[in-house]
Protein backbone atom coordinates (compact mmCIF):
# COMPACT_ATOMS: atom_id res chain seq x y z
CA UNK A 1 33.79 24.30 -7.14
CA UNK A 2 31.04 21.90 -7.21
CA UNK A 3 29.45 20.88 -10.23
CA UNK A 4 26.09 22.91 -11.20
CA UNK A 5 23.08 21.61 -12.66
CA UNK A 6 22.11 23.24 -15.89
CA UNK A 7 18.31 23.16 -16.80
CA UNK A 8 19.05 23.49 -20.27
CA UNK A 9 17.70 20.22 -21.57
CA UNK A 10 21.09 18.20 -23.49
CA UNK A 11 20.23 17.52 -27.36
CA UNK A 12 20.86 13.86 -26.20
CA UNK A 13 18.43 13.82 -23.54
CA UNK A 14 16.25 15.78 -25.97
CA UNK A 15 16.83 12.84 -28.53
CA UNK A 16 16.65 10.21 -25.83
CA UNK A 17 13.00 11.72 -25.02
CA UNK A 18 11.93 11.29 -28.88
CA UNK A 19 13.46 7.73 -29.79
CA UNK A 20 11.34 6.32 -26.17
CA UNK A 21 8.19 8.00 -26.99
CA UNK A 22 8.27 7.20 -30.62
CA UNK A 23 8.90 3.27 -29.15
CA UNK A 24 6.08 3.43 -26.64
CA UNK A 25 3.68 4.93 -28.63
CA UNK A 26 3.38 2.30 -31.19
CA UNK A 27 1.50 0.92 -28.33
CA UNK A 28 -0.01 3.62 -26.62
CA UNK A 29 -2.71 3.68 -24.36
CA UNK A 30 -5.14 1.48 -25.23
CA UNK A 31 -2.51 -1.12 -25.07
CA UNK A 32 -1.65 -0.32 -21.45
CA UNK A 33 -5.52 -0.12 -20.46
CA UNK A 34 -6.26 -3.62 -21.86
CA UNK A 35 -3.06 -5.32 -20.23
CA UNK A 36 -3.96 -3.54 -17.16
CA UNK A 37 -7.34 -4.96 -17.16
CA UNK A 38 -6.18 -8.18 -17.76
CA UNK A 39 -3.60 -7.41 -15.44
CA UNK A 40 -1.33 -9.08 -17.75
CA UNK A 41 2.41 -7.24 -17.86
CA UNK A 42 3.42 -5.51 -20.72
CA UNK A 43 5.93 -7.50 -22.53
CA UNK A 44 6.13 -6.57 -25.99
CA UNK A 45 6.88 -3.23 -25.10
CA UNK A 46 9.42 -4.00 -22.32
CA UNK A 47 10.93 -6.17 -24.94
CA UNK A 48 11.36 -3.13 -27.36
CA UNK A 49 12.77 -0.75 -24.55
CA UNK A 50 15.11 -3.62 -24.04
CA UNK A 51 16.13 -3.96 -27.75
CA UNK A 52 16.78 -0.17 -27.86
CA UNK A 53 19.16 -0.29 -25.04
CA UNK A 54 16.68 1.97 -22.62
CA UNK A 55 15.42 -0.95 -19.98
CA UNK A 56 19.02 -0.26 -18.70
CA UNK A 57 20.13 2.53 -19.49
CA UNK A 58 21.63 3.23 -16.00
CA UNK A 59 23.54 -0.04 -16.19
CA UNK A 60 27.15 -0.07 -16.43
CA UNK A 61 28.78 -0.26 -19.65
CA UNK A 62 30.78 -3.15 -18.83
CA UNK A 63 27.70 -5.48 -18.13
CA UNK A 64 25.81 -4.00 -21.15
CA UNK A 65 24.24 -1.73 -20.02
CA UNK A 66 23.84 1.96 -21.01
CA UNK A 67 26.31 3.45 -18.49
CA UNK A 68 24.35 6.52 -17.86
CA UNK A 69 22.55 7.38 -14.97
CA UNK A 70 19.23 7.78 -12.91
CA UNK A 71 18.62 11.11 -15.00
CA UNK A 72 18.46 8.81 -17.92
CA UNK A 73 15.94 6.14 -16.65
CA UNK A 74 13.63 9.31 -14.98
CA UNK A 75 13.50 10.36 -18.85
CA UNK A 76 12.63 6.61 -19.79
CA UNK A 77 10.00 5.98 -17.05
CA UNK A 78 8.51 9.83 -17.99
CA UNK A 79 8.10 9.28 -21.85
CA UNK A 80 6.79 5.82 -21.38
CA UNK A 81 4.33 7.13 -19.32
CA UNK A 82 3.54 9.98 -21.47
CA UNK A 83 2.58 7.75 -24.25
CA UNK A 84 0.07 6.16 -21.60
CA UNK A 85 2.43 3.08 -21.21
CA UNK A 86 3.84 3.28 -17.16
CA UNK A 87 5.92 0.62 -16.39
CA UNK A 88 6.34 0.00 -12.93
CA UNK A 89 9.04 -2.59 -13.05
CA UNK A 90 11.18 0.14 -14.13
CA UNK A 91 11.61 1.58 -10.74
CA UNK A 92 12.30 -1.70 -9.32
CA UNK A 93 14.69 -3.41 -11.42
CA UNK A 94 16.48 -0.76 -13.45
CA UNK A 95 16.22 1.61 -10.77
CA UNK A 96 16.35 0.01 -7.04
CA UNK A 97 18.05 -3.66 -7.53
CA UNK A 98 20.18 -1.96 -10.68
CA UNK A 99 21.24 0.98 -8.95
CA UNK A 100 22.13 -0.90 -5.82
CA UNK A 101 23.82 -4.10 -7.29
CA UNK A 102 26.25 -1.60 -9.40
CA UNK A 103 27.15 0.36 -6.45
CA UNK A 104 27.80 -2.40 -3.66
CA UNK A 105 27.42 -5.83 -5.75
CA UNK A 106 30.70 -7.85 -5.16
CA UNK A 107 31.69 -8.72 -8.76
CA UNK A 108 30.05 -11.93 -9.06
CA UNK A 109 26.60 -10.64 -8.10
CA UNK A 110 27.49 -8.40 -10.77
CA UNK A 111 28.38 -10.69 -13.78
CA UNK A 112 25.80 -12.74 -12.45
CA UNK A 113 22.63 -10.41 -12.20
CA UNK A 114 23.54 -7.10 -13.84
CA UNK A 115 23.74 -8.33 -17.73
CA UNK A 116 19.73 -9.39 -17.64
CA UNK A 117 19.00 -6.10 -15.53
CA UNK A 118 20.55 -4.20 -18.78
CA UNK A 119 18.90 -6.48 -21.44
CA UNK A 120 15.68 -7.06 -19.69
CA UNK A 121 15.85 -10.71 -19.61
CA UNK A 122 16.60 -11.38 -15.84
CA UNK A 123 14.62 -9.02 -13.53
CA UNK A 124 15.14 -8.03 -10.33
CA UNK A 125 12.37 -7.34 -8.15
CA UNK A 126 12.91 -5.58 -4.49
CA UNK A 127 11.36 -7.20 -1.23
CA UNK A 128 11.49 -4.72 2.25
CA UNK A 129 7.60 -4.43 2.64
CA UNK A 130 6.01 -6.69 5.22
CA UNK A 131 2.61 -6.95 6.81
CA UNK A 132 3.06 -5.40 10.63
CA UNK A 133 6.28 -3.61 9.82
CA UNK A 134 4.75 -0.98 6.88
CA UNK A 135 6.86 2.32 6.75
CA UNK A 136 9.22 1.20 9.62
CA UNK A 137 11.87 -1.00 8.80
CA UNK A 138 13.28 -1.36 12.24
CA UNK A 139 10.23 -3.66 12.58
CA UNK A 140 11.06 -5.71 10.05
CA UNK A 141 10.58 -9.75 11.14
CA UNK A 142 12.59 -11.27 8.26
CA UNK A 143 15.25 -12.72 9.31
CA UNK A 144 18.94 -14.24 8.14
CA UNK A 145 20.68 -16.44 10.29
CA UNK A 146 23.85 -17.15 9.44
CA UNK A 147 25.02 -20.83 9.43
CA UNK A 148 28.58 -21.80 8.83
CA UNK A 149 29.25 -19.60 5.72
CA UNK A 150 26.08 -19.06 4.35
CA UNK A 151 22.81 -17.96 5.30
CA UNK A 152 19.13 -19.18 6.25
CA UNK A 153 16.31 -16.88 5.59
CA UNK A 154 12.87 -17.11 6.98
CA UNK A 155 10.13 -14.54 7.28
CA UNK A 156 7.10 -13.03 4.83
CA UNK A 157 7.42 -10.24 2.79
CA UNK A 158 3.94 -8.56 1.03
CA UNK A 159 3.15 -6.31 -1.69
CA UNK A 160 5.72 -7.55 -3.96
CA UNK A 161 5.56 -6.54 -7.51
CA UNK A 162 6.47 -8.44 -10.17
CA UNK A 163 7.98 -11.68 -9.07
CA UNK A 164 6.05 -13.96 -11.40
CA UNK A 165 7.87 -11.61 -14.17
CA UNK A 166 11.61 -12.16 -12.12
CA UNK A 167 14.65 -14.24 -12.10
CA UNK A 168 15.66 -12.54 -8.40
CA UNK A 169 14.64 -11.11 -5.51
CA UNK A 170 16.35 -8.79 -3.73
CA UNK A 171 15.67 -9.10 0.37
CA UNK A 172 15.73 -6.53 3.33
CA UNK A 173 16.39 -9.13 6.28
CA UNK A 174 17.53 -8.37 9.47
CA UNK A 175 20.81 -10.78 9.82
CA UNK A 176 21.94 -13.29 12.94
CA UNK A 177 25.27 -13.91 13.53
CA UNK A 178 27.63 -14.11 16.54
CA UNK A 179 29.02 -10.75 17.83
CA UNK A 180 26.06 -8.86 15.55
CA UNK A 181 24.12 -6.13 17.02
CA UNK A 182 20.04 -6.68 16.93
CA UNK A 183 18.55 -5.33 13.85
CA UNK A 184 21.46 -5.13 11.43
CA UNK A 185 19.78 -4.63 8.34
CA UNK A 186 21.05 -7.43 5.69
CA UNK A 187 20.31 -7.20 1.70
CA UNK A 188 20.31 -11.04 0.41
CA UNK A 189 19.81 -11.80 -3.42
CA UNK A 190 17.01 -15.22 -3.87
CA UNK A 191 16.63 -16.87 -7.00
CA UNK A 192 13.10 -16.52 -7.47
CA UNK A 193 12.76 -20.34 -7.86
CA UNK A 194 14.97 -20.75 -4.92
CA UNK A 195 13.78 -24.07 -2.72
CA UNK A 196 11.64 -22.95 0.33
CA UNK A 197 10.10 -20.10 -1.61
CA UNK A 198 6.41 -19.53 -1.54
CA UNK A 199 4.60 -16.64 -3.64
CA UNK A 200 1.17 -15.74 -3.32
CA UNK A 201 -0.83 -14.00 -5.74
CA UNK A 202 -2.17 -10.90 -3.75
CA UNK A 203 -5.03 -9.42 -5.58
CA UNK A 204 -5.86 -6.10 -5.83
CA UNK A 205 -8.21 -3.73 -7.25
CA UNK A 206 -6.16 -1.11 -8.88
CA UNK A 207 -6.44 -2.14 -12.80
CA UNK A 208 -2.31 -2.86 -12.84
CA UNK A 209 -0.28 -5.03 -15.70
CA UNK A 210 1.78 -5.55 -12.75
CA UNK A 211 0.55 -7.98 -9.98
CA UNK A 212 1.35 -8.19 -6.37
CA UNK A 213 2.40 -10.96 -4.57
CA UNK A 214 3.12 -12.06 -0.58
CA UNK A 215 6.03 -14.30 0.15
CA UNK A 216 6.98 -16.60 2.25
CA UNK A 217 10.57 -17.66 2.90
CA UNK A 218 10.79 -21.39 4.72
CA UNK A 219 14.37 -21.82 6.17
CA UNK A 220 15.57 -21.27 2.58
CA UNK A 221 19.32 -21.80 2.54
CA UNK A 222 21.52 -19.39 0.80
CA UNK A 223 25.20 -19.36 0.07
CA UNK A 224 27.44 -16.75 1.43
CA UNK A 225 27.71 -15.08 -1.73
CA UNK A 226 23.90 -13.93 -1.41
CA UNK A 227 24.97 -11.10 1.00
CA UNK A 228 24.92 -8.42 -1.16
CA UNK A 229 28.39 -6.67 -1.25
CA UNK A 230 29.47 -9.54 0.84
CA UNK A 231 28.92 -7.55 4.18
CA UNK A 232 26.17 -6.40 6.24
CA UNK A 233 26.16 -2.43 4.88
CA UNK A 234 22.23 -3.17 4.13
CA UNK A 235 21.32 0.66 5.66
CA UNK A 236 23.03 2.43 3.25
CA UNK A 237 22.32 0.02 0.53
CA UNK A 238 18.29 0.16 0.72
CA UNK A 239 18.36 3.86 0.96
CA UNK A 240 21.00 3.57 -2.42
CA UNK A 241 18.18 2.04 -3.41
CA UNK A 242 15.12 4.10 -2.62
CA UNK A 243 16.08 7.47 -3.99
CA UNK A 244 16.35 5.98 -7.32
CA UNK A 245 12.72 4.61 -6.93
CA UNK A 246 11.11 7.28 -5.47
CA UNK A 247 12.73 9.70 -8.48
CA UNK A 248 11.88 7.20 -11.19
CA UNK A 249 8.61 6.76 -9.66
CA UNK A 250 7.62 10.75 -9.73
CA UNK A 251 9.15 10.21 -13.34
CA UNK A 252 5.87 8.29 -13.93
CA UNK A 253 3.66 10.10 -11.94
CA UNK A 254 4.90 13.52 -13.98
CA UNK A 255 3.91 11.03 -17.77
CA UNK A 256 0.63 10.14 -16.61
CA UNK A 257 -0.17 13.77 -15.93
CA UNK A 258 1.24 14.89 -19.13
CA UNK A 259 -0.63 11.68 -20.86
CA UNK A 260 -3.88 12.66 -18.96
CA UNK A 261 -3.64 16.63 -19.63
CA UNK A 262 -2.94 15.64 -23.58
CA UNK A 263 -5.67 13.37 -24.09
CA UNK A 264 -8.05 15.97 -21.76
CA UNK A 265 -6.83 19.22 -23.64
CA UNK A 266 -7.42 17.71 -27.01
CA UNK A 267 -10.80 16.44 -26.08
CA UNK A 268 -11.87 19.52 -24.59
CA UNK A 269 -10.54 21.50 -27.54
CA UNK A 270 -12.97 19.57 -29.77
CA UNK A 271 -16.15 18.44 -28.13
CA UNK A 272 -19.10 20.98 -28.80
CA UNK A 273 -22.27 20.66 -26.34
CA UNK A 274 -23.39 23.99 -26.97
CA UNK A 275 -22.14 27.01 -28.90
CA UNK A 276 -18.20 26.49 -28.57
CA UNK A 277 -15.29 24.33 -27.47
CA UNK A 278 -15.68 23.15 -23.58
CA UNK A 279 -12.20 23.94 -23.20
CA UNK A 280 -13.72 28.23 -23.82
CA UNK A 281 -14.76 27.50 -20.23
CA UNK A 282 -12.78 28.45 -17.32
CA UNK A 283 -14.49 25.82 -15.22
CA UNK A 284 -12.86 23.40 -17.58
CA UNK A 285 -10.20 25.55 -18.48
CA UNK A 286 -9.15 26.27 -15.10
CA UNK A 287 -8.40 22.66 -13.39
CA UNK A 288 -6.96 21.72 -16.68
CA UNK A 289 -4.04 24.46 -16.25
CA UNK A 290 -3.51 24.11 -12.86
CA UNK A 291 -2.95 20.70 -13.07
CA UNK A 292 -0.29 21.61 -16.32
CA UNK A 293 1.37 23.76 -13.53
CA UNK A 294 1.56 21.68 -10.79
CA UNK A 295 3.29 18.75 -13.46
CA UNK A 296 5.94 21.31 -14.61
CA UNK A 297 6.68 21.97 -11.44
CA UNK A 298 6.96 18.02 -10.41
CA UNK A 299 8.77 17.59 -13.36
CA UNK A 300 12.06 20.32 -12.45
CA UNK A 301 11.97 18.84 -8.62
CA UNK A 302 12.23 15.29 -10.00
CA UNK A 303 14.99 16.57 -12.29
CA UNK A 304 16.83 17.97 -9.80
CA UNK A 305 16.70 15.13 -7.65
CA UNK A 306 17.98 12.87 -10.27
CA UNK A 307 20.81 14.78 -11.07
CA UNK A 308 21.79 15.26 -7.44
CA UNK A 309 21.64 11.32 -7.27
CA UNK A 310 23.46 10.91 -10.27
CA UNK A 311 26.84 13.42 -9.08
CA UNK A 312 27.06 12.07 -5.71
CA UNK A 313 25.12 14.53 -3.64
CA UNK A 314 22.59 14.48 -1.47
CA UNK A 315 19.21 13.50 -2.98
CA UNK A 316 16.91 12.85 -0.06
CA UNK A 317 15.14 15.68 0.21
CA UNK A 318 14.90 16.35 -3.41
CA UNK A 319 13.65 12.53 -4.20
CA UNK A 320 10.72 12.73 -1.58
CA UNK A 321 9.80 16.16 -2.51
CA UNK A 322 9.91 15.10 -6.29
CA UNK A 323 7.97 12.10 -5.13
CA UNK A 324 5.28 13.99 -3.76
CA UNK A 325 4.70 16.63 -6.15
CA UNK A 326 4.30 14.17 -9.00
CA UNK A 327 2.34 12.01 -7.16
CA UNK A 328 -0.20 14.83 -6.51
CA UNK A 329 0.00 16.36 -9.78
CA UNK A 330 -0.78 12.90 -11.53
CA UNK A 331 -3.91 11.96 -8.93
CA UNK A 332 -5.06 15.87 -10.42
CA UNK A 333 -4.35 15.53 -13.73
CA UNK A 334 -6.24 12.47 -14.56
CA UNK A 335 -9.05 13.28 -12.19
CA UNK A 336 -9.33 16.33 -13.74
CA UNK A 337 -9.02 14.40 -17.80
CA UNK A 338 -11.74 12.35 -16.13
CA UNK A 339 -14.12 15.34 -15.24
CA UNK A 340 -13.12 16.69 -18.45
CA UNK A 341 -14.20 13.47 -20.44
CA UNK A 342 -17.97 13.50 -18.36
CA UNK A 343 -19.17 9.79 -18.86
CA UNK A 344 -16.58 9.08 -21.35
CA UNK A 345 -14.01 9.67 -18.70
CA UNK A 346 -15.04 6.27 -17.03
CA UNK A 347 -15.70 4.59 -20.41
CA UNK A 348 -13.33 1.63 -21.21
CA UNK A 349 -12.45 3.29 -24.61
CA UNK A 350 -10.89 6.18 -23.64
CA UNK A 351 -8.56 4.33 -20.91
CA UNK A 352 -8.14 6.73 -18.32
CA UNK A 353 -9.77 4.78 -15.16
CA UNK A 354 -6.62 2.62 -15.37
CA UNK A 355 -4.04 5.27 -15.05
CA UNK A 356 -6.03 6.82 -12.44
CA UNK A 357 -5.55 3.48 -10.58
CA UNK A 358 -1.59 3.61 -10.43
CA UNK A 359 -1.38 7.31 -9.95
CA UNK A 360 -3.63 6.28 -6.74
CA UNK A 361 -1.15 3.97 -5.94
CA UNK A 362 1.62 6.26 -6.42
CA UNK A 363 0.58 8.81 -3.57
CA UNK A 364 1.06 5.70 -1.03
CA UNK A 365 4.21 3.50 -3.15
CA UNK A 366 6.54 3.63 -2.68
CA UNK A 367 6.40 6.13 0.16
CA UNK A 368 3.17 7.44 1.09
CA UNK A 369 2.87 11.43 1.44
CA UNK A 370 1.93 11.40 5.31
CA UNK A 371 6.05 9.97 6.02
CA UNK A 372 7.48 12.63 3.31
CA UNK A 373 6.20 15.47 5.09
CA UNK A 374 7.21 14.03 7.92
CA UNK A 375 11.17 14.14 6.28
CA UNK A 376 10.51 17.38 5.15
CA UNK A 377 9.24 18.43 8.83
CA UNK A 378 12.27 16.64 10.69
CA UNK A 379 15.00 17.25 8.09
CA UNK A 380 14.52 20.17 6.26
CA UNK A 381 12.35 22.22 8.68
CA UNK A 382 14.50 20.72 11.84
CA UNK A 383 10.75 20.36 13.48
CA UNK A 384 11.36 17.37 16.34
CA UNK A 385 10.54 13.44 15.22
CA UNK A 386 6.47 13.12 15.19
CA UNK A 387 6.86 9.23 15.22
């Protein structure tokens, strides 16, 4: 019989919940908002996640990590988040690079890269986005030509987070070699000070600790041991890969909606304009506890999905789902702490602007809503392709 997932929350998740928010929220949201402004990352507190053993958590045992699972980071990423602390490194290091290097790293990429996954020390950050290729990876103009035994990669890669915070990057390329098909999708680990590698700071406007950055890769020459796995299984390792994300990232989506409704509930409870509490009104009551609804709800899906991931079945459709949810309930939730706030809302003292930026960012990263409904169309309704 297969295994069943019980919704009963585990007193060690429980526990795990209370030890990460009572670590994030010795920094807390004000700390976020002023890194994000000065979109400078948040290293004291990814240094105390790291400390505690919780940066990763999902990492094997035997390269010190936690040896738990994707369940466990969701319920790091969440309560960071609910302390108004997101940290989107999370879903790329501990959750796509960790989750795939552990599952198809030969053991030297392993020794090598896992240990400062688990201890925070050596990130890896994830590189598959390019500029004419966006959701479609078969359009993907990286390349990897193989020469003698190792490898030389050349192509741009953009929207990158992170890599001024990394020790690796981990590469979607399509690979060359005699007798190979066209298109064979290749997964390559770069030292992110690798010779022939050029990063660009790519600005945005979204108020992020994190920044974004376009590469370029100049006939860098890599070894044959940068072929992650040692093979060319890179299909099934980027989708390893992107489950894990897109669960970890509806993790964060469902703790800045919790954050948001928190900080909007208590204000409303308090602030008097005329004879009682805004919160007595359903036109502030109303958003407030839909937008608690549509959270909880996020918050089972992306459970579910996790858990699926984490015993070997099927997470797709859960993940994306999950994915979606949270992304909407976040974009509502501090929208609606926003309205709830009047000026304040926008007011650099009360922080919420900048979470309203990465929820934004959420709905489109790191797949946008338009290509989950079209998975949900094609595989779960069976509705024909629509692209």
């Amino acid at each position: 019989m297969a295994a069943a997932q019980d919704l009963a929350e585990s007193a060690e998740h429980a526990e795990l919940r209370a030890t990460v928010s009572r670590i994030a929220g010795k920094f807390g949201g004000s700390y976020y908002a002023a890194r994000a402004q000065a979109r400078q990352s948040c290293d004291e507190l990814w240094q105390a996640l790291a400390e505690a053993g919780f940066v990763g958590v999902n990492i094997p045992v035997e390269y010190g990590g936690g040896g738990a699972g994707v369940t466990e980071l969701a319920i790091v990423c969440e309560e960071t988040a609910a302390q108004g602390c997101p940290l989107l490194l999370l879903l790329v290091s501990s959750a796509i690079s960790g989750e795939v290097l552990a599952r198809y790293g030969t053991a030297g990429q392993k020794s090598r890269w896992l240990p400062g996954i688990a201890d925070g020390t050596g990130k890896v950050v994830f590189a598959i986005t390019e500029p004419d290729a966006g959701s479609n990876t078969h359009r993907l103009a990286t390349t990897a030509r193989q020469d003698g035994e190792g490898w030389v990669l050349t192509g741009t890669k953009y929207y990158i987070s992170g890599v001024d915070e990394a020790a690796a990057i981990l590469v979607a390329a399509k690979a060359e070699a005699p007798g190979l098909a066209p298109g064979q999708l290749a997964l390559f680990l770069l030292p992110a000070d690798a010779p022939g590698l050029t990063a660009r700071h790519l600005p945005v406007d979204a108020m992020l600790p994190e920044r974004q950055f376009t590469l370029h890769f100049d006939d860098i020459r890599l070894g044959p041991d940068a072929l992650v796995g040692g093979d060319l299984g890179g299909l099934a390792q980027v989708f390893h890969g992107l489950n894990p994300e897109r669960i970890t990232a509806a993790a964060v989506s469902v703790g800045i909606a919790r954050y948001a409704l928190n900080r909007a509930a208590a204000y409303a409870r308090t602030r008097t304009v005329w004879d009682a509490p805004i919160g007595s009104h359903q036109g502030v009551a109303h958003p407030l506890a839909r937008a608690k609804i549509e959270t909880e709800l996020a918050a089972l899906m992306t459970a579910k999905a996790a858990w699926q991931h984490d015993h070997g079945q099927p997470a797709g459709e859960a993940a994306n789902i999950a994915k979606y949810a949270a992304a909407e309930a976040a974009i509502a939730a501090v929208d609606q702490a926003i309205q709830t706030h009047g000026g304040n809302g926008l007011s650099s003292e009360f922080g919420l602007v900048p979470l309203w930026g990465l929820a934004r960012l959420l709905r489109i990263a790191p797949v946008n809503r338009e290509m989950v409904l079209n998975y949900v169309a094609q595989h779960s309704l069976g509705l024909p392709r629509s692209y």
